[in-house]
Protein backbone atom coordinates (compact mmCIF):
# COMPACT_ATOMS: atom_id res chain seq x y z
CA UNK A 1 103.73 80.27 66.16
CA UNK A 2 104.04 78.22 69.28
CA UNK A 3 106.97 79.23 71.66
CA UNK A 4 108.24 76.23 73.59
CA UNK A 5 107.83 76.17 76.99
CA UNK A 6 109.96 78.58 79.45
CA UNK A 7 108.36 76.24 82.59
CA UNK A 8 109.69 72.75 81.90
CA UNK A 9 109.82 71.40 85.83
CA UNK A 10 108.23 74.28 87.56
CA UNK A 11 108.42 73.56 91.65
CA UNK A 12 105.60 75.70 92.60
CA UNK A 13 103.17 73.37 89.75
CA UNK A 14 101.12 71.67 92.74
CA UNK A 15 100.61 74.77 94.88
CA UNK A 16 97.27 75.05 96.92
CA UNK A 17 95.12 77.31 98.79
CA UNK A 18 93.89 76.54 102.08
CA UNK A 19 91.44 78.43 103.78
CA UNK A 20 90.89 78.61 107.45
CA UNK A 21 88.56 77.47 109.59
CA UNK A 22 85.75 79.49 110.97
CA UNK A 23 87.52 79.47 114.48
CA UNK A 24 90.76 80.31 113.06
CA UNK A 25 88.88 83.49 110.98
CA UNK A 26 87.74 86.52 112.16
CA UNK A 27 83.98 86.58 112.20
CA UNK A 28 81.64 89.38 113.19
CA UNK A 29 83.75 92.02 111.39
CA UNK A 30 81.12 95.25 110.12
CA UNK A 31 83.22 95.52 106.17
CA UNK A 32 83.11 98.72 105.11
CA UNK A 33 80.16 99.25 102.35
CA UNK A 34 82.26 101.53 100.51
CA UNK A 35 82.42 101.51 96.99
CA UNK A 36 85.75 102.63 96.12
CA UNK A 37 87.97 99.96 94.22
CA UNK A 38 90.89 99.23 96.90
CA UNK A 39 91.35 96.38 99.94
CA UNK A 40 90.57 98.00 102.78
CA UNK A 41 92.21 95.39 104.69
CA UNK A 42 96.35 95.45 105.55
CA UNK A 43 98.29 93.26 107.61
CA UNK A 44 101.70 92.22 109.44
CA UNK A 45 102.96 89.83 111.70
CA UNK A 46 101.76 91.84 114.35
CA UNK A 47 98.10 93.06 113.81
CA UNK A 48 95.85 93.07 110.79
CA UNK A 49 93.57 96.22 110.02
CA UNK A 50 89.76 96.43 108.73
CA UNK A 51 87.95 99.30 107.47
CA UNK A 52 84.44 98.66 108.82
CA UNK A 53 81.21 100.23 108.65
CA UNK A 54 80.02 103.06 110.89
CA UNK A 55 78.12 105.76 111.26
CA UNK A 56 79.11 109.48 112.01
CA UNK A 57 82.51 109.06 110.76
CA UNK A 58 85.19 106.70 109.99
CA UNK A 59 86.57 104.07 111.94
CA UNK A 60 88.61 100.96 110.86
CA UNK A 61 89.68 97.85 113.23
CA UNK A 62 93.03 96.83 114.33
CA UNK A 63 93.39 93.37 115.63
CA UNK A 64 95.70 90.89 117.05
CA UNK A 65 96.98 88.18 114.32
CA UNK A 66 96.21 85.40 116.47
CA UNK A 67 93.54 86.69 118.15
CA UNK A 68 90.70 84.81 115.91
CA UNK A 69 87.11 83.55 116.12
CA UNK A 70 84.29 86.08 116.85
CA UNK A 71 85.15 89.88 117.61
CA UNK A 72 83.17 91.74 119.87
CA UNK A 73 81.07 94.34 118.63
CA UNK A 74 81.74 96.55 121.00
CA UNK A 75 85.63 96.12 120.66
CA UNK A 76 87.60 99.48 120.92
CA UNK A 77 88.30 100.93 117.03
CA UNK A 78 90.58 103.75 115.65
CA UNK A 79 87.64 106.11 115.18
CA UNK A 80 89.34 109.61 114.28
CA UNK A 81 88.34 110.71 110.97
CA UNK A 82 85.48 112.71 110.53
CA UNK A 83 84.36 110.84 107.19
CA UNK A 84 84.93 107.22 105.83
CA UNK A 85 88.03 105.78 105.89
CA UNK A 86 88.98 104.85 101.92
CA UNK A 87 91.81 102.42 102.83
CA UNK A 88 94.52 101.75 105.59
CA UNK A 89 98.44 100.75 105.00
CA UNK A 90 100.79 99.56 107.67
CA UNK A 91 103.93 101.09 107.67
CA UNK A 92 106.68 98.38 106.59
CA UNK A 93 109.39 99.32 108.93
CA UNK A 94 107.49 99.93 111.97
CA UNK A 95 104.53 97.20 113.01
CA UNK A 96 103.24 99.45 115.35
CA UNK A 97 102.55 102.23 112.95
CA UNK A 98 99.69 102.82 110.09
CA UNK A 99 98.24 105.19 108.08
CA UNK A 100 94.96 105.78 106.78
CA UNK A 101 93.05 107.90 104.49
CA UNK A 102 89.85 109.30 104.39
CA UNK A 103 87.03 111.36 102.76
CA UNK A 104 87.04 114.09 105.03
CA UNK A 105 90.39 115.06 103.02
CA UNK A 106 92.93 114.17 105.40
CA UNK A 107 95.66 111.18 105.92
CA UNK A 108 96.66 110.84 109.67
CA UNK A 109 99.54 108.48 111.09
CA UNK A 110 98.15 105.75 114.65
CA UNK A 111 100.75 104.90 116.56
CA UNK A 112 99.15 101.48 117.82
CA UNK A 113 100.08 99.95 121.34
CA UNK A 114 102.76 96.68 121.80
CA UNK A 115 99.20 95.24 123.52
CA UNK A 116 96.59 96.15 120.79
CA UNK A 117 93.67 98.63 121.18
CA UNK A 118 92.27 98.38 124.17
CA UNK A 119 90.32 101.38 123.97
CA UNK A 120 88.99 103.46 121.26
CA UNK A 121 91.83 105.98 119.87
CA UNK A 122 90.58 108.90 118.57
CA UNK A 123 94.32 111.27 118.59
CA UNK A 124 96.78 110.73 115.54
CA UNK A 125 99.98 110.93 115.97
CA UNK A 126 100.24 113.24 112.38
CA UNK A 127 97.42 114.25 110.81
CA UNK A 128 98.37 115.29 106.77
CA UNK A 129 96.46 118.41 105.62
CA UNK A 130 97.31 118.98 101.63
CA UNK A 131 94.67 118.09 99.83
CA UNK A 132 91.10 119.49 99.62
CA UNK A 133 89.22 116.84 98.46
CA UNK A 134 89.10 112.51 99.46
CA UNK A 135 92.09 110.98 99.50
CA UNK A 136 91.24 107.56 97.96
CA UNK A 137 95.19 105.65 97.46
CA UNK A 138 98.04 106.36 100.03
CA UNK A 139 101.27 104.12 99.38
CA UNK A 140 104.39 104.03 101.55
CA UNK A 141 108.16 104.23 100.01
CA UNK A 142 109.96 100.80 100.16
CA UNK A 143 112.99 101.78 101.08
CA UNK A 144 112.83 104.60 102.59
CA UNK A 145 111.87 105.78 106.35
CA UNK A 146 108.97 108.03 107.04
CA UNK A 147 108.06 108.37 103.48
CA UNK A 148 104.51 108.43 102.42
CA UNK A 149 102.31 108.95 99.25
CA UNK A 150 99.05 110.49 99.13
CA UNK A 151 96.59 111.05 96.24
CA UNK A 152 93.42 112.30 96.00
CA UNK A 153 90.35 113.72 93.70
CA UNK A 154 91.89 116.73 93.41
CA UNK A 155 94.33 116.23 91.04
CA UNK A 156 97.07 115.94 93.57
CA UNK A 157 100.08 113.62 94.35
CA UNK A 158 102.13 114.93 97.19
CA UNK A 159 105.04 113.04 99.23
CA UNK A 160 104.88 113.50 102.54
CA UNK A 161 107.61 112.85 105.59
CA UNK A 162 106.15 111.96 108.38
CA UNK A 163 108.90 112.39 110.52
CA UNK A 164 108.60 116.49 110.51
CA UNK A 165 107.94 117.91 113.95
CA UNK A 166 104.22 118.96 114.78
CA UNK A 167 101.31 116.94 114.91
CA UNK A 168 99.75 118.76 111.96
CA UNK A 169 101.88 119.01 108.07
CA UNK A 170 100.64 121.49 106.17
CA UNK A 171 103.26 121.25 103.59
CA UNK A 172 104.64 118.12 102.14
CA UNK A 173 108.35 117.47 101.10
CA UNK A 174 107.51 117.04 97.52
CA UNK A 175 104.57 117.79 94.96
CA UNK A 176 105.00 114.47 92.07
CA UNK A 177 101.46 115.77 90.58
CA UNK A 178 98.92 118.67 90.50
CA UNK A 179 96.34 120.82 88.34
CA UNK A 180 98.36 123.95 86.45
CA UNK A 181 96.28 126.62 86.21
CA UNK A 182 93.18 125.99 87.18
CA UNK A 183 93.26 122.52 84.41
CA UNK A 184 92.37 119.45 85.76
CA UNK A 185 94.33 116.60 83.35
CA UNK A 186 92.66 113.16 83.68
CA UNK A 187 96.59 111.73 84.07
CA UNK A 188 96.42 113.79 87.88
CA UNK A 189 93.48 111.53 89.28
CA UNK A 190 95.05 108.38 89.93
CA UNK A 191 94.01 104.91 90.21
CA UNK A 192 96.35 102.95 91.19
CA UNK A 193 100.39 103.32 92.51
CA UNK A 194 103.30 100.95 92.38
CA UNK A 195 107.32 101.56 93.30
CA UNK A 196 109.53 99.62 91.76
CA UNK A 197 112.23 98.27 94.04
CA UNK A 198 114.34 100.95 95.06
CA UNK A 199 111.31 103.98 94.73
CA UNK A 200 113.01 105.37 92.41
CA UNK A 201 109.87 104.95 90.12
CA UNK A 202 106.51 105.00 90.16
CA UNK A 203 104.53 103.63 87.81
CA UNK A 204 100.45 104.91 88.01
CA UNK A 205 97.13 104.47 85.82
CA UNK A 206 95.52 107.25 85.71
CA UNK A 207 91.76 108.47 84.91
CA UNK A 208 92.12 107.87 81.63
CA UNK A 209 93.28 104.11 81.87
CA UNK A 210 97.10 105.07 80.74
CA UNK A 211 99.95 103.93 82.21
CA UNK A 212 102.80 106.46 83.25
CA UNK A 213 106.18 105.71 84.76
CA UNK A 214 107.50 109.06 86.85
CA UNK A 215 110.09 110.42 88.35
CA UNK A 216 108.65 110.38 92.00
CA UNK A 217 110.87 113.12 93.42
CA UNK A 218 110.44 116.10 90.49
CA UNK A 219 106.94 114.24 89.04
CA UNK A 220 108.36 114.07 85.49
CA UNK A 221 106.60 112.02 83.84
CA UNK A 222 109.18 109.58 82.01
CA UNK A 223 106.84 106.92 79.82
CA UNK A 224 102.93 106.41 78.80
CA UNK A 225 101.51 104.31 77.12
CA UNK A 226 99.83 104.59 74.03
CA UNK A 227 97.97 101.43 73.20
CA UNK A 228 94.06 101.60 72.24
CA UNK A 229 93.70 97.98 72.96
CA UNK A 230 93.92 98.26 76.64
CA UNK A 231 92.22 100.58 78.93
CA UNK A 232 94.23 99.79 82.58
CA UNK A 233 93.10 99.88 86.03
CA UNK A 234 95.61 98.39 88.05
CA UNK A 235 99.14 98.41 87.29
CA UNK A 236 102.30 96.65 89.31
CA UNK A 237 106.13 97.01 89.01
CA UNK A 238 107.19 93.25 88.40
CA UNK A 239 110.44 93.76 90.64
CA UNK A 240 113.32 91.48 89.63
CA UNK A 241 112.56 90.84 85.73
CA UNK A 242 112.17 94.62 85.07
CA UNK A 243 108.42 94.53 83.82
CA UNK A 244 105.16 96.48 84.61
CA UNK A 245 102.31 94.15 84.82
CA UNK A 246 98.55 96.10 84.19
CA UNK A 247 94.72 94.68 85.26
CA UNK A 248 91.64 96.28 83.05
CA UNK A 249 90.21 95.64 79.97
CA UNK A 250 89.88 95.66 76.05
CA UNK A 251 87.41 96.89 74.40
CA UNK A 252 85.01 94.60 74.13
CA UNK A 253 84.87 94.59 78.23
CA UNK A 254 87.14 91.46 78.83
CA UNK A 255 89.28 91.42 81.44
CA UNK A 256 93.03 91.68 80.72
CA UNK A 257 96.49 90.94 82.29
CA UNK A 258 99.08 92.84 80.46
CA UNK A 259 103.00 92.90 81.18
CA UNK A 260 105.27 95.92 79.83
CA UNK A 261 108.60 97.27 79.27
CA UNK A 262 108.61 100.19 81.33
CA UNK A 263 111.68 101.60 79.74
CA UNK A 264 109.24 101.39 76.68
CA UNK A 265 105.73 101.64 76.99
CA UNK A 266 104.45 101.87 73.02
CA UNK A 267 103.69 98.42 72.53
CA UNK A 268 102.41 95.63 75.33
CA UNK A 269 105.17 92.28 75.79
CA UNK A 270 102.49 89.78 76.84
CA UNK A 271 98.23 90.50 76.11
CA UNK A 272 95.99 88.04 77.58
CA UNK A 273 92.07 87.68 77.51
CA UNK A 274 90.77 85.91 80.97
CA UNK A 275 87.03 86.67 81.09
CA UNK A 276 83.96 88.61 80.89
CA UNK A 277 83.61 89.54 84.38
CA UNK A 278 83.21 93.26 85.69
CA UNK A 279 85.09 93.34 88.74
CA UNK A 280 88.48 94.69 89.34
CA UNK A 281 91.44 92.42 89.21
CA UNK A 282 93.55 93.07 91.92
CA UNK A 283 97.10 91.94 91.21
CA UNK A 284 99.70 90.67 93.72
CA UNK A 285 103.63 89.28 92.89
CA UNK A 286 105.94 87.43 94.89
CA UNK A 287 109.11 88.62 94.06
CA UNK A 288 110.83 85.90 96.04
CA UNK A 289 109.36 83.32 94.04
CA UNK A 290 108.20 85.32 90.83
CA UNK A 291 104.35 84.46 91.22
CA UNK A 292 101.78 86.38 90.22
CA UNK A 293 98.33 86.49 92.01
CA UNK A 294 95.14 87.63 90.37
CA UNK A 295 91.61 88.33 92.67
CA UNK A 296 88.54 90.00 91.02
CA UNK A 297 86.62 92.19 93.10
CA UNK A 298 83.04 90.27 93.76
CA UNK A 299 84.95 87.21 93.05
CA UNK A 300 85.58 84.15 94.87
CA UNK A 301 88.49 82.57 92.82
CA UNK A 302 92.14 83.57 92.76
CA UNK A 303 94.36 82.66 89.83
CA UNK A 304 98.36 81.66 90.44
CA UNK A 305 100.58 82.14 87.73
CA UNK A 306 104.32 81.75 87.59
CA UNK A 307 106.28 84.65 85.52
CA UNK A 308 109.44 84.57 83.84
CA UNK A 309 111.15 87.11 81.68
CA UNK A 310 111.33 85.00 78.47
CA UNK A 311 108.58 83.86 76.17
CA UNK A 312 105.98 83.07 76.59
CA UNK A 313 106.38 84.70 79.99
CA UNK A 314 103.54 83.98 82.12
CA UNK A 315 102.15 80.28 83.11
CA UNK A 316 99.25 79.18 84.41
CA UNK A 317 99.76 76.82 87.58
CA UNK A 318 96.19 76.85 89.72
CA UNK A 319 92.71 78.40 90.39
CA UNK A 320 91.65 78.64 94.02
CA UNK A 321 87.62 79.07 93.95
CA UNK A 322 84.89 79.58 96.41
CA UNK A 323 81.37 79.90 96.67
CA UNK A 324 81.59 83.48 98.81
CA UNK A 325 82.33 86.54 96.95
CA UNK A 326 85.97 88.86 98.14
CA UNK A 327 85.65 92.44 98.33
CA UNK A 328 88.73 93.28 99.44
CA UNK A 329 91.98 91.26 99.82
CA UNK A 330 94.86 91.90 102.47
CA UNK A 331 98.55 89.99 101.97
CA UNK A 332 100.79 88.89 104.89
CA UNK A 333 104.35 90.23 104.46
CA UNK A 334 106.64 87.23 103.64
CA UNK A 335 108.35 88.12 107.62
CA UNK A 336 104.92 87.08 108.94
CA UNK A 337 104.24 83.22 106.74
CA UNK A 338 104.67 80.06 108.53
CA UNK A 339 107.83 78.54 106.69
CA UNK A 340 107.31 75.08 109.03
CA UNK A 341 103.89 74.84 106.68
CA UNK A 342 105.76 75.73 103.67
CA UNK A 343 103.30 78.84 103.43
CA UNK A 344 104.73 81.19 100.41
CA UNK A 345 102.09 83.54 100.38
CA UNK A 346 99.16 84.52 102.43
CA UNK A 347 95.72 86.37 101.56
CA UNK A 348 93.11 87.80 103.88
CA UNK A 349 89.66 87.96 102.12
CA UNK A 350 87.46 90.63 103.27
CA UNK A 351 83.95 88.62 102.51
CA UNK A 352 81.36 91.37 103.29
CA UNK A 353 77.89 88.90 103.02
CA UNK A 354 79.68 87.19 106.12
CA UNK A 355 80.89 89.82 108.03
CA UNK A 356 84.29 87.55 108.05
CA UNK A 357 87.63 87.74 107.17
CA UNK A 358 88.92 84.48 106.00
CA UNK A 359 92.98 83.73 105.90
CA UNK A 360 93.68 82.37 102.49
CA UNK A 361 97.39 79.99 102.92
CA UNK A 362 99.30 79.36 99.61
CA UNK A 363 101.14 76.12 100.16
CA UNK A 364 103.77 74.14 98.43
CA UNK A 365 103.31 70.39 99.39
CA UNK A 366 106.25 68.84 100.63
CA UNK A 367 107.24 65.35 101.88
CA UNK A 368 109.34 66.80 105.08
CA UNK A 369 106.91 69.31 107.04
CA UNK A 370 108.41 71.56 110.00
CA UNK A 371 111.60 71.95 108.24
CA UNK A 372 113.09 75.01 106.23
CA UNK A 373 113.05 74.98 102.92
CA UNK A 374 115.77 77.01 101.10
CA UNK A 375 114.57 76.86 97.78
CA UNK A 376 111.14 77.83 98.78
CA UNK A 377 112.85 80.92 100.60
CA UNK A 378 115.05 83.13 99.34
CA UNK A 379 116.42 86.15 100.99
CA UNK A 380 113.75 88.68 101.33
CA UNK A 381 112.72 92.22 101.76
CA UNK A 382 113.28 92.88 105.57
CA UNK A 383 111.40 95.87 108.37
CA UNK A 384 114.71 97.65 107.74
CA UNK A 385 114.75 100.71 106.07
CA UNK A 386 117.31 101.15 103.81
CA UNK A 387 117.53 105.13 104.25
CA UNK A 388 116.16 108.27 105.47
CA UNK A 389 113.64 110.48 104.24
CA UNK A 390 116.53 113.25 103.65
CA UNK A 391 118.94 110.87 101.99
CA UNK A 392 116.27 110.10 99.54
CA UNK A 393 115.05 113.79 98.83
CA UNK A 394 118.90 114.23 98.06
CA UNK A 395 118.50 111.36 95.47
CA UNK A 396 120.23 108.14 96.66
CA UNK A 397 118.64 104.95 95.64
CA UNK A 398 119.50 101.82 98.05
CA UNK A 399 117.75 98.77 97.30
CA UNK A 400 115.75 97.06 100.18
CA UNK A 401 117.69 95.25 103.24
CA UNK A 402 117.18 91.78 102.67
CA UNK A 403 116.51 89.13 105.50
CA UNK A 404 116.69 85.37 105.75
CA UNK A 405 113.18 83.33 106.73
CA UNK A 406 115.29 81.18 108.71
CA UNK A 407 114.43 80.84 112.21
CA UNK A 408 116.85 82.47 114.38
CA UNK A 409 119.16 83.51 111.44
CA UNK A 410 120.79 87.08 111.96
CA UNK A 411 121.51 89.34 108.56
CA UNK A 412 123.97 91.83 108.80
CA UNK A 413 122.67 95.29 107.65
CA UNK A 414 125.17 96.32 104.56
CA UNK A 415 124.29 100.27 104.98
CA UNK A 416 124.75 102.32 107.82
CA UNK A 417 122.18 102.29 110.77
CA UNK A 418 119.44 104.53 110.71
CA UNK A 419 119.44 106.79 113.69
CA UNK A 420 116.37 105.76 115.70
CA UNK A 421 116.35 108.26 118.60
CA UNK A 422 112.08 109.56 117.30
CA UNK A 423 111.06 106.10 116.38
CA UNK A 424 112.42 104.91 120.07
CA UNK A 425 110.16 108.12 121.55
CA UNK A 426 107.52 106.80 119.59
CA UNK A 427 107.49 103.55 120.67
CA UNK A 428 108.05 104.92 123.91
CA UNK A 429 105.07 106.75 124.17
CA UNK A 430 102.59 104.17 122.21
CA UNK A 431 103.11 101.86 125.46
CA UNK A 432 102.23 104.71 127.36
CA UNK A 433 105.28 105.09 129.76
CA UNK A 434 105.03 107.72 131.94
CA UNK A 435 108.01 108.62 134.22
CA UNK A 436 108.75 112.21 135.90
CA UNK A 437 112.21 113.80 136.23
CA UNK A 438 112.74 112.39 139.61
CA UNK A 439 112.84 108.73 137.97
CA UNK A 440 116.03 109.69 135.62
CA UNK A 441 116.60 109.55 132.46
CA UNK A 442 115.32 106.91 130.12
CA UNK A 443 118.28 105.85 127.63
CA UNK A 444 118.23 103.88 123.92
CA UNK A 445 119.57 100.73 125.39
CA UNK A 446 116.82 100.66 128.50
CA UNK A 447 114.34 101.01 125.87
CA UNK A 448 115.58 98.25 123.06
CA UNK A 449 115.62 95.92 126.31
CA UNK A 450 112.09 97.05 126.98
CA UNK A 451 111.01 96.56 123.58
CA UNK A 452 112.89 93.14 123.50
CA UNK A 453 111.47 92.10 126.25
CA UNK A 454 107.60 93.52 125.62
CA UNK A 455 107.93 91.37 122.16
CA UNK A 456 109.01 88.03 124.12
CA UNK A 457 106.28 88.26 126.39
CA UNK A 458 103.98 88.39 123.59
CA UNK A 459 105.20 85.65 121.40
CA UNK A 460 104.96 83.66 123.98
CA UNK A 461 101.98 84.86 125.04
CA UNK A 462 100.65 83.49 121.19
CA UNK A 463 102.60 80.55 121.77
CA UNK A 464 100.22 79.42 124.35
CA UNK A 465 97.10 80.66 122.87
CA UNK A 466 98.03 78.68 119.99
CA UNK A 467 98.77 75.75 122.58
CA UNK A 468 95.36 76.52 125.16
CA UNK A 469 93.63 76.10 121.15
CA UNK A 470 95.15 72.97 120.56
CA UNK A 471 94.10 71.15 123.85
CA UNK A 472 90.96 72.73 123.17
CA UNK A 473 90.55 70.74 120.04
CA UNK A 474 91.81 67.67 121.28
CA UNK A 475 89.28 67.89 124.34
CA UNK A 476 86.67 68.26 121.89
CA UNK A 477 87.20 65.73 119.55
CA UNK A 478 87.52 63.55 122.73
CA UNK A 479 84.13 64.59 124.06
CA UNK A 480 82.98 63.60 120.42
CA UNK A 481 84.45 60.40 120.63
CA UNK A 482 82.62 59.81 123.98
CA UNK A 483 79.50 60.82 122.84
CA UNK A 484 79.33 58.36 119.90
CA UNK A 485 80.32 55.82 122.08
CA UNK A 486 77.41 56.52 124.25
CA UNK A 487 75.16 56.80 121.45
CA UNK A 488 76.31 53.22 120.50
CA UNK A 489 76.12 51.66 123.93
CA UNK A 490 72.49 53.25 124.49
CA UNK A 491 71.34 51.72 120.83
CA UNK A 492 72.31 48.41 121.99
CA UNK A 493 70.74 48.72 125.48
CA UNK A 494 67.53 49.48 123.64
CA UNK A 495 68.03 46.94 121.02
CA UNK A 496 68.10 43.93 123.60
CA UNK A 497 64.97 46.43 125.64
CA UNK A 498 62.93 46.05 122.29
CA UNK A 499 63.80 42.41 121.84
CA UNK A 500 62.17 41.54 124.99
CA UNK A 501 58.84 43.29 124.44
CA UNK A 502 58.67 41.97 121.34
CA UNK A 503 58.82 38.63 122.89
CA UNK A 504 56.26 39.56 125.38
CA UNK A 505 54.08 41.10 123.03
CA UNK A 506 54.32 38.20 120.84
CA UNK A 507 53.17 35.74 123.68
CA UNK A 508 50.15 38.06 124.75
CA UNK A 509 49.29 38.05 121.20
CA UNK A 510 49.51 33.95 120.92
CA UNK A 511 47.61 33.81 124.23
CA UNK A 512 44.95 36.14 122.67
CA UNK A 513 44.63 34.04 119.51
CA UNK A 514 44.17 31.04 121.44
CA UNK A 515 41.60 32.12 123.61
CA UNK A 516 39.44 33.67 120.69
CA UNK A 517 39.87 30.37 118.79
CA UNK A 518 38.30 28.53 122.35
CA UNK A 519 35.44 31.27 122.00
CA UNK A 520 34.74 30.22 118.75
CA UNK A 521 34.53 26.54 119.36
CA UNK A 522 32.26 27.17 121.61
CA UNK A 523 30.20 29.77 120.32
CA UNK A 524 29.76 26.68 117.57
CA UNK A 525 28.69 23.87 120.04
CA UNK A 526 26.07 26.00 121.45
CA UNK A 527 24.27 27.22 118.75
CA UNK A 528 24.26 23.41 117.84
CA UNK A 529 23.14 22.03 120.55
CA UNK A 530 20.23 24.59 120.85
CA UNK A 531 19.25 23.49 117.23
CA UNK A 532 18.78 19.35 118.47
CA UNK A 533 16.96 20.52 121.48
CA UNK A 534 14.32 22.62 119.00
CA UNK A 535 13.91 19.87 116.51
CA UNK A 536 13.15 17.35 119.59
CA UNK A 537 10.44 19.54 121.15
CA UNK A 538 9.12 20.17 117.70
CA UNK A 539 8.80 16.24 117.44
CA UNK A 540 7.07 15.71 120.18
């Protein structure tokens, strides 16, 4: 039975992927060799974060956005674990803030400074001590402030806050998974984590390649799925059409894409084949515009599909391909995308062969560029949280404070303001302010002007880096121009230099053609008349 089609006039059909140019990359960039299955790679509009390759330790990178081309080896790293780093998230309501997690069993919490690393940081803010073995996935809440996930190969899933005073938790606010008496169920040792929109889900595969859906806050495991003809790896809440979407395989070792009820998880909704391949698909959705990303590990194509919550559900719009291989992929919050290039979604491929990190743009062609696009974007997920840690241990769900992509547009907050009196210290002491009693008292409104005015200085700081970049292109393409102009004028000059010696060659060559010609003539008369003068002395 053929279902007729859901995607009659689809606006995002002729979407394209543009990848940057080596200058506009980040070259030079040691890629972790790890072989754990995540993206070791996060970014914001802010900085954008590397897990690289050292030894004695671990150590990731944290970088200025525009701050491309080649990277210094010996530029400054976050270097405090005592093992390898496993994978790094920013935290979504603070751009100065990320977490990290590591083999040596412990997540800690950077506070990064308003002007990047310029030296190596080796102190965490919080350093997370619950678990006794790696910690391979962390995840933070979407709505909620200070609110972290952890879980590693020890059968553990704890919830931390990272708000609680001391720069060491022991003890985290909640316990969603962990071994019960002495057992260790394969459903504990997780392999991937998704919240739906409001975190008041969580939806994990698990060791055994099932799907669960939980209740984060007691762990009570609400749905699993039951299906023998997928064995999942990845799994994603599909947030605004109420759908799970799953990456793994059948069994005959294709590669699937899956989408679920997750009120009901007995039977799959949509089952699709895409290849033979043994990497891991990594799957990414754009709520804002419903599409659905999917990049195989060791891959160099992305697919785009466009979803929709009637049959046949999922389309096919484009493949982006490329020769080099991704190992990891890290996506540009929607805040951060360039709406004057009608950007809708940004990728950062971690391609380890190169040591470079390659910006991956998603564009929608349109006829006006520089101009805003409504359609293209929606309201949005904002870096507000919705509510505190506390509220949400109490169990209110808020959905996420939405913002506009407009430029200079303003979006009123609909819940109450979160009290930021520690994220204001924070802040405070990330830029390093040091100021003794005798200097008074440092108020909230002194520091948002502070903070205003350190993230003025910097945009427009990028502003002319972008600009210096420009001119630097248009010198160079100048110089170009004037060297192929050169090149011409010199070809002529030795066109009309090689005419003339030709000429002059061709003359001396006449002259010597002539003159052998006169030899020969006369070579000929002698030896004739030597002959008569014989013949008359033999006659006489």
């Amino acid at each position: 039975m053929s279902w007729p089609p859901s995607f009659p006039c689809s606006k995002f059909r002729h979407v394209f992927g543009k990848s940057a140019t080596k200058e506009h990359s980040y070259d030079g960039v040691p890629i972790s060799r790890s072989v754990h299955d995540n993206h070791y790679c996060s970014a914001n509009p802010c900085f954008i974060a590397v897990v690289t390759e050292c030894a004695g330790g671990g150590a990731f990178l944290v970088l200025p956005i525009h701050c491309t081309g080649r990277v210094d080896p010996q530029y400054p790293r976050v270097c405090g674990h005592s093992g390898r780093v496993l994978d790094v998230k920013w935290n979504p309501f603070d751009d100065y803030c990320i977490a990290s997690c590591s083999e040596d069993s412990t997540v800690k919490i950077w506070d990064i400074p308003v002007c990047g690393v310029q030296r190596d940081i080796t102190k965490a803010r919080k350093t997370l001590m619950g678990h006794s073995r790696r910690v391979a996935i962390i995840e933070w809440h979407p709505t909620a402030e200070n609110l972290l996930l952890s879980s590693g190969y020890d059968y553990k899933v704890l919830l931390w806050d990272v708000s609680q005073a001391g720069t060491v938790i022991r003890h985290p606010v909640r316990v969603v998974l962990m071994p019960v008496h002495h057992r260790y169920p394969s459903e504990a040792l997780l392999l991937s984590v998704s919240f739906n929109s409001d975190g008041s889900r969580l939806a994990v595969t698990s060791k055994d390649r099932r799907i669960r859906v939980l209740e984060p806050r007691s762990g009570k495991i609400l749905q699993v799925s039951s299906s023998k003809t997928h064995r999942a790896n990845k799994v994603l809440y599909i947030r605004g059409l109420k759908m799970l979407l799953s990456t793994g395989s059948s069994p005959w070792n294709h590669r699937q894409v899956v989408l679920w009820d997750p009120d009901d998880l007995s039977e799959p909704l949509y089952e699709e084949d895409l290849d033979g391949s043994a990497g891991v698909l990594f799957p990414f959705y754009d709520s804002d515009t419903q599409m659905l990303y999917l990049a195989g590990k060791g891959d160099g194509n992305i697919r785009s599909y466009e979803l929709s919550s009637e049959k046949p559900y999922i389309n096919f719009l484009m493949e982006y391909r490329s020769l080099l291989p991704q190992k990891g992929l890290g996506v540009m919050p929607k805040r951060g995308l360039d709406v004057n290039a009608c950007e809708i979604f940004r990728f950062y491929r971690l391609i380890a062969i190169k040591d470079l990190v390659e910006p991956l743009s998603m564009i929608i062609p349109r006829k006006q560029s520089g101009v805003f696009h409504e359609d293209l974007y929606p309201m949005t997920a904002g870096n507000r949280a919705a509510l505190t840690a506390h509220e949400w241990l109490m169990g209110i769900n808020r959905g996420p404070v939405l913002m506009s992509l407009r430029p200079d547009a303003h979006v009123e907050n609909p819940y109450a303001e979160i009290p930021a009196d520690r994220g204001q210290i924070r802040k405070l002491s990330s830029l390093r302010f040091q100021m003794g009693p005798a200097d008074g008292a440092v108020t909230n409104t002194n520091l948002y002007f502070v903070e205003k005015l350190m993230f003025q200085l910097l945009q427009t700081f990028y502003k002319q880096q972008d600009e210096i970049r420009s001119l630097k292109e248009d010198l160079h393409q100048k110089d170009v121009s004037m060297q192929a102009k050169n090149c011409i004028l010199n070809s002529k000059k030795r066109c009309k230099t090689d005419f003339t010696f030709t000429d002059s060659l061709l003359a001396f060559c006449q002259g010597i053609k002539a003159s052998f010609s006169w030899w020969t003539n006369y070579s000929s008369l002698s030896v004739h008349m030597q002959n008569t003068c014989l013949e008359k002395c033999l006659s006489a």
